[in-house]
PDB file of N, CA and C in Angstrom:
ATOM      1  N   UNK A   1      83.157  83.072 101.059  1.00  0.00           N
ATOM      2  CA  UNK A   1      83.288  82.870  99.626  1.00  0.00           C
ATOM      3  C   UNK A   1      84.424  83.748  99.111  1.00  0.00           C
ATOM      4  N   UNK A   2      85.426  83.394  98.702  1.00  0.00           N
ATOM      5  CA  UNK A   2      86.640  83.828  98.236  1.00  0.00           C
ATOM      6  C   UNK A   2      86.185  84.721  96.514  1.00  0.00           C
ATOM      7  N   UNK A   3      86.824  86.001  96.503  1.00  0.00           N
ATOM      8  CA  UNK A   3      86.749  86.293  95.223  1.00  0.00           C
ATOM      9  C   UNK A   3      88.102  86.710  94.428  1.00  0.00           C
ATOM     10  N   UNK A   4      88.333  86.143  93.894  1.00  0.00           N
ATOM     11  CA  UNK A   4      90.051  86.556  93.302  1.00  0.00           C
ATOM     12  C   UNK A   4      89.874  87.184  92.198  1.00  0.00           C
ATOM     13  N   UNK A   5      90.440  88.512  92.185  1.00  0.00           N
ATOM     14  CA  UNK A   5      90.235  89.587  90.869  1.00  0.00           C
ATOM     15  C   UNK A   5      91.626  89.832  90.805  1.00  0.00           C
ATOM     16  N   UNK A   6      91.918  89.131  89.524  1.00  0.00           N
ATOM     17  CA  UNK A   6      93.644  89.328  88.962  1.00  0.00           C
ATOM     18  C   UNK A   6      93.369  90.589  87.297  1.00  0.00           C
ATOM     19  N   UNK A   7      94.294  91.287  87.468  1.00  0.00           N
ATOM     20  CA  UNK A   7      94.596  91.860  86.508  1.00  0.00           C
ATOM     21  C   UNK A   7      95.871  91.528  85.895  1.00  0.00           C
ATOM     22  N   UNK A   8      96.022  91.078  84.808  1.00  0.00           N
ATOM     23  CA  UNK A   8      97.220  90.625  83.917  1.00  0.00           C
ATOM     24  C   UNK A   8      97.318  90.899  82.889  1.00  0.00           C
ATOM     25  N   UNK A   9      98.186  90.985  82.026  1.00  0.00           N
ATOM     26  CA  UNK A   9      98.477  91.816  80.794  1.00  0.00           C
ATOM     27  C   UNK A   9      98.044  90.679  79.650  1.00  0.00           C
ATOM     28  N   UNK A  10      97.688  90.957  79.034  1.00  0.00           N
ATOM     29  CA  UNK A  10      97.437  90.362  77.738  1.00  0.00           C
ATOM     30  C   UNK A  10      98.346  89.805  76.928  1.00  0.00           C
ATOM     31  N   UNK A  11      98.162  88.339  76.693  1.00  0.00           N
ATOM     32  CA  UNK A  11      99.346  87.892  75.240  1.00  0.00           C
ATOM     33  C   UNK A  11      99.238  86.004  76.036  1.00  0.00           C
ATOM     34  N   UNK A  12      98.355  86.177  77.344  1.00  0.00           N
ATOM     35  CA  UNK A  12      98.754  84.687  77.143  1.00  0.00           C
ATOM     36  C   UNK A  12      97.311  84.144  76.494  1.00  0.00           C
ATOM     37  N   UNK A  13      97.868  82.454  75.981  1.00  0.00           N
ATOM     38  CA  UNK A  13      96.700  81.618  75.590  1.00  0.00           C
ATOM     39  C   UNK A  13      95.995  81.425  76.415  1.00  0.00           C
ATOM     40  N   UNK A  14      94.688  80.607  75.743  1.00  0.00           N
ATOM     41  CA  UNK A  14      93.396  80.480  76.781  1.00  0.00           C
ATOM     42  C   UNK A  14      93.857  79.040  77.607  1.00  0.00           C
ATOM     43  N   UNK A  15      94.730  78.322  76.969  1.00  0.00           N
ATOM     44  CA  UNK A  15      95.118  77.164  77.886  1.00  0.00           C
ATOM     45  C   UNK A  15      95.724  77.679  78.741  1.00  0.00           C
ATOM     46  N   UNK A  16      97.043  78.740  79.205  1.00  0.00           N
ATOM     47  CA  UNK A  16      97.498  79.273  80.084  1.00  0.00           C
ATOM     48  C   UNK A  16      96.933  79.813  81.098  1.00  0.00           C
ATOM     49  N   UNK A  17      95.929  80.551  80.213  1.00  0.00           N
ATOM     50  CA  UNK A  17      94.653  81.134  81.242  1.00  0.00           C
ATOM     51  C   UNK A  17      93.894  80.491  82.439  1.00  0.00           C
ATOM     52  N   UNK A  18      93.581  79.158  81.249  1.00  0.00           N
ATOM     53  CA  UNK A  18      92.894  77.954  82.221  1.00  0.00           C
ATOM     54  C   UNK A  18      93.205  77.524  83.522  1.00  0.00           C
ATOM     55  N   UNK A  19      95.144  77.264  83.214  1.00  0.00           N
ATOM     56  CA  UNK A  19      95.951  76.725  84.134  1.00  0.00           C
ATOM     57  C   UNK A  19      95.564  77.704  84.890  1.00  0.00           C
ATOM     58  N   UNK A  20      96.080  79.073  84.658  1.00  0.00           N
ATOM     59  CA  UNK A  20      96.355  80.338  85.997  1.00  0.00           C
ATOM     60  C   UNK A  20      94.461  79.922  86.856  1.00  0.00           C
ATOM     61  N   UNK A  21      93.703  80.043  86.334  1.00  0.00           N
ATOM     62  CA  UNK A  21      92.692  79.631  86.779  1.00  0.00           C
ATOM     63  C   UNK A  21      92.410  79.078  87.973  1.00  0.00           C
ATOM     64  N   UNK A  22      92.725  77.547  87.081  1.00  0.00           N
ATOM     65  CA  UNK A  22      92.582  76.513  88.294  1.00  0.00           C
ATOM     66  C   UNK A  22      93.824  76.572  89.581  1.00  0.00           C
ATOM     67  N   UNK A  23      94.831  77.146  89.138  1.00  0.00           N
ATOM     68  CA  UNK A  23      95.803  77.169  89.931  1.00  0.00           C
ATOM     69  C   UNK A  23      95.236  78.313  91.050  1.00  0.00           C
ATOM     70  N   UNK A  24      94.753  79.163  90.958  1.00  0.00           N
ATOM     71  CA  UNK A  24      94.274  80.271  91.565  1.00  0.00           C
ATOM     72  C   UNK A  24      92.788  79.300  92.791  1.00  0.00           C
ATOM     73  N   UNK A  25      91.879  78.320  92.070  1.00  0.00           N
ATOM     74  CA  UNK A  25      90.788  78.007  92.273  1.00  0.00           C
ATOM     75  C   UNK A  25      91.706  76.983  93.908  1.00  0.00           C
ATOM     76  N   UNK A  26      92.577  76.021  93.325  1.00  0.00           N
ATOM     77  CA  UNK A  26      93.582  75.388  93.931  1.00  0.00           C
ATOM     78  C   UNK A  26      93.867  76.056  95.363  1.00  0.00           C
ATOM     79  N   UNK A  27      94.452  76.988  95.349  1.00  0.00           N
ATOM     80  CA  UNK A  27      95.405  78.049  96.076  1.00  0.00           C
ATOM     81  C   UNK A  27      94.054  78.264  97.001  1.00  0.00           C
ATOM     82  N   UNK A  28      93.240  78.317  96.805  1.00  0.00           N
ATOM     83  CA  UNK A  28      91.699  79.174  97.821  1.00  0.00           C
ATOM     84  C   UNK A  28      91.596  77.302  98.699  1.00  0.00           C
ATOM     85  N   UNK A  29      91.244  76.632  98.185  1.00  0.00           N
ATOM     86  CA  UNK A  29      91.192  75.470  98.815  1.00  0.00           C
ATOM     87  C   UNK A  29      92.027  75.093  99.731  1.00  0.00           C
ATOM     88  N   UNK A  30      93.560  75.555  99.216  1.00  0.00           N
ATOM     89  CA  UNK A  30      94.365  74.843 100.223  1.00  0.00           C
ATOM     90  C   UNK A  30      94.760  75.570 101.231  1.00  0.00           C
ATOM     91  N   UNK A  31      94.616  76.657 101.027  1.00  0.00           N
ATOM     92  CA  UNK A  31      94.979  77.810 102.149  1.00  0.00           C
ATOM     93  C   UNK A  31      93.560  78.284 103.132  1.00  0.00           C
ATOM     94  N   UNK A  32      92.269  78.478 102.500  1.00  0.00           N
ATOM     95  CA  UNK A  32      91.493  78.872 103.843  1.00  0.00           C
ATOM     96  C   UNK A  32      89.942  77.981 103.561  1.00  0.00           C
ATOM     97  N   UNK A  33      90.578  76.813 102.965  1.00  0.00           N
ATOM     98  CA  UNK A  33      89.273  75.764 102.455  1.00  0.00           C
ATOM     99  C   UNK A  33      88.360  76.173 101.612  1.00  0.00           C
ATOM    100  N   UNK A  34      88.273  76.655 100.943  1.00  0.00           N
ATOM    101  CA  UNK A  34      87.226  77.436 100.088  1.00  0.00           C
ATOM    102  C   UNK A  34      86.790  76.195  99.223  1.00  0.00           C
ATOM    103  N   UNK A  35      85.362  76.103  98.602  1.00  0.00           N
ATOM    104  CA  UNK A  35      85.146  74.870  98.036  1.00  0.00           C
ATOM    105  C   UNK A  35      85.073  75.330  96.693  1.00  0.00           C
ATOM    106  N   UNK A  36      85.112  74.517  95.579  1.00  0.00           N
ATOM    107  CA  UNK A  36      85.280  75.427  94.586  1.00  0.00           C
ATOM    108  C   UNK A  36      83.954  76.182  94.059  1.00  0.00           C
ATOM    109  N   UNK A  37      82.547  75.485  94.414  1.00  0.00           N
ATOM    110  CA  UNK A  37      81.295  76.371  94.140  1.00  0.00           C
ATOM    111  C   UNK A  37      81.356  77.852  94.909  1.00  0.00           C
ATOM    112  N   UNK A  38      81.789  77.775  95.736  1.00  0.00           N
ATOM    113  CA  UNK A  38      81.956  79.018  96.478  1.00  0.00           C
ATOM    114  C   UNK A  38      82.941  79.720  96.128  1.00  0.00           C
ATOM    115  N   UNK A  39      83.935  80.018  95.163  1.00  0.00           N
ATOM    116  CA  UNK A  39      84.792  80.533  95.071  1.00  0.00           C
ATOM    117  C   UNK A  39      84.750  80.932  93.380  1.00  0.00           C
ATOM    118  N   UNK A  40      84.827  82.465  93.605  1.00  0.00           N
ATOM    119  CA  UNK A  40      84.932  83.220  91.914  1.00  0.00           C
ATOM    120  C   UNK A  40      86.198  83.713  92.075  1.00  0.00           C
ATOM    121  N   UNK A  41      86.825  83.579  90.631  1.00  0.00           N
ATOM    122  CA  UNK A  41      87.539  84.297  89.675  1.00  0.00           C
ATOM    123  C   UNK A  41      87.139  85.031  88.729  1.00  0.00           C
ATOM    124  N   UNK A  42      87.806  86.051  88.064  1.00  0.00           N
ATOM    125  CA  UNK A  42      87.621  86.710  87.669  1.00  0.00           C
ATOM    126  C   UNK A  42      89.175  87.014  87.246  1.00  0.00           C
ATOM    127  N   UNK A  43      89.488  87.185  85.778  1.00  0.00           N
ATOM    128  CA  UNK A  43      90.645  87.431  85.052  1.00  0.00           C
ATOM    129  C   UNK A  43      90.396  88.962  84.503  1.00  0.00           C
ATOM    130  N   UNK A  44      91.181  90.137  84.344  1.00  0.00           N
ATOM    131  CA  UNK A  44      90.795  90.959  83.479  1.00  0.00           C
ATOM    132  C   UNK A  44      92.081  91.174  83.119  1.00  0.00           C
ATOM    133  N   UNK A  45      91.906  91.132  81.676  1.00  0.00           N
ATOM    134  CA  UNK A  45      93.258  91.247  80.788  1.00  0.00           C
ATOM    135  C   UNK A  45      93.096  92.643  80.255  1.00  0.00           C
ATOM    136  N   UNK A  46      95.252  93.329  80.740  1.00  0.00           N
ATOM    137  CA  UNK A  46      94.646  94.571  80.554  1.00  0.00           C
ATOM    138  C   UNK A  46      95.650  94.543  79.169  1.00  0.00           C
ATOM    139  N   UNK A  47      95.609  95.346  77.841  1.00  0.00           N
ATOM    140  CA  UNK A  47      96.208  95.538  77.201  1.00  0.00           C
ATOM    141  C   UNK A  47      97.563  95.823  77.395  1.00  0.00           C
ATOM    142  N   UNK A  48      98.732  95.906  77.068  1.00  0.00           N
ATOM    143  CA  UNK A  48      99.944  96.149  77.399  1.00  0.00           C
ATOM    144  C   UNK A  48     100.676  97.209  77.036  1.00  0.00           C
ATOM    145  N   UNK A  49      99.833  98.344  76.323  1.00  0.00           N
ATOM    146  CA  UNK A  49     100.053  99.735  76.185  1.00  0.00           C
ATOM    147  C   UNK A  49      99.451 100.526  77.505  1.00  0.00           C
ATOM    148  N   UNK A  50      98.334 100.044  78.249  1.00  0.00           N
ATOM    149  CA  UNK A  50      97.826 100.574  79.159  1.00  0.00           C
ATOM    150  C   UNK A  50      97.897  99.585  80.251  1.00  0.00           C
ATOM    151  N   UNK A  51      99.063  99.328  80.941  1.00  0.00           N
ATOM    152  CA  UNK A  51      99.816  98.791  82.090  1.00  0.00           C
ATOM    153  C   UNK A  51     101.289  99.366  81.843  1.00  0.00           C
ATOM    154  N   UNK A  52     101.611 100.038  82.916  1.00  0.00           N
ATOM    155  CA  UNK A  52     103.118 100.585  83.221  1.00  0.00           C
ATOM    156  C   UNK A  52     103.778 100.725  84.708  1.00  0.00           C
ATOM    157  N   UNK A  53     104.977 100.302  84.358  1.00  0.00           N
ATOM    158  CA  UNK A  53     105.705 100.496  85.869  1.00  0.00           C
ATOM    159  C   UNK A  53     106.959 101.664  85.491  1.00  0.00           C
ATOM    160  N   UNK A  54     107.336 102.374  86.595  1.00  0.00           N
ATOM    161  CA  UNK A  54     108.658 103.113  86.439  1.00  0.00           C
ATOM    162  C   UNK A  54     108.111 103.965  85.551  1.00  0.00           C
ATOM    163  N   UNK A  55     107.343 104.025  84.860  1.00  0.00           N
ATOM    164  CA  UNK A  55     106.885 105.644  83.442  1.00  0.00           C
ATOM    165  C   UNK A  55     107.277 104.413  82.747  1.00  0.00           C
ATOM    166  N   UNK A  56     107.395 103.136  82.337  1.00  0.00           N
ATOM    167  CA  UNK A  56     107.479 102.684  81.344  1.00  0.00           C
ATOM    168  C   UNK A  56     105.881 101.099  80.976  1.00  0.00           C
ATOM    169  N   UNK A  57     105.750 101.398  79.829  1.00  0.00           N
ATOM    170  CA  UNK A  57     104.476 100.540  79.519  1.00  0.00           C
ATOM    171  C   UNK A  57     104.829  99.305  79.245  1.00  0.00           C
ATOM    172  N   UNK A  58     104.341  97.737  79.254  1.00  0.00           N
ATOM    173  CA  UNK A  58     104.653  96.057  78.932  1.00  0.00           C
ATOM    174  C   UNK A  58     105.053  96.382  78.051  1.00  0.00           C
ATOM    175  N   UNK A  59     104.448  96.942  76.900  1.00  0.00           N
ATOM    176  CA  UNK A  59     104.778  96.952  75.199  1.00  0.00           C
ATOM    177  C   UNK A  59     106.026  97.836  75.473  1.00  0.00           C
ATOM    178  N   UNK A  60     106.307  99.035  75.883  1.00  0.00           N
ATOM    179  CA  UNK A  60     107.681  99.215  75.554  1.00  0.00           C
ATOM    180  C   UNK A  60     108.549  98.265  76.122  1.00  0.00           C
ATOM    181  N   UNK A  61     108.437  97.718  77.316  1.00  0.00           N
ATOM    182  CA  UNK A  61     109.177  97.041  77.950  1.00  0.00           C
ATOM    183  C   UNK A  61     109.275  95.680  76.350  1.00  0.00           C
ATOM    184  N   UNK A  62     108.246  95.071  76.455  1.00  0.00           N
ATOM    185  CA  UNK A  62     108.948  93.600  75.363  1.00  0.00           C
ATOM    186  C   UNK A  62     109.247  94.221  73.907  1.00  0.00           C
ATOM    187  N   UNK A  63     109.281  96.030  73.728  1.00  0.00           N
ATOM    188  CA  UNK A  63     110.212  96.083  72.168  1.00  0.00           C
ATOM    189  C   UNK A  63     111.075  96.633  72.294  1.00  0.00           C
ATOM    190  N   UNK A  64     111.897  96.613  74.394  1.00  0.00           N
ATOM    191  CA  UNK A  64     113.268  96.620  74.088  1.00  0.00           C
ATOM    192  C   UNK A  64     113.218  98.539  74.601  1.00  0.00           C
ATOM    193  N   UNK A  65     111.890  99.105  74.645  1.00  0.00           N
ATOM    194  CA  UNK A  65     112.409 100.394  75.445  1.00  0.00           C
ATOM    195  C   UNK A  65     113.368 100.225  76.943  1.00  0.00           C
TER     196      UNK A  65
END
């Protein structure tokens, strides 16, 4: 049973979400057969003040720090 735990930053829609979803649900099937009852996701959206790369945070990054 496949479990996919993505962490992603916050700001997309719930239709985007959906897609990343099923696209994720997709990806388990075609690569090690996973059926989709057997297979969890799990999204956790992290705010974009508290995600950083380099010493720099998403939010500074998209206002241009």
């Amino acid at each position: 049973m496949p479990f996919i735990d993505v962490s992603i930053a916050e700001g997309r829609t719930p239709e985007e979400l959906r897609a990343f979803v099923q696209a994720l649900h997709e990806a388990a099937e075609a690569t090690v057969g996973a059926t989709p009852d057997n297979t969890v996701v799990v999204l956790r959206e992290v705010p974009p003040t508290h995600w950083s790369r380099g010493n720099v945070t998403i939010a500074e990054r998209r206002a241009g720090a």
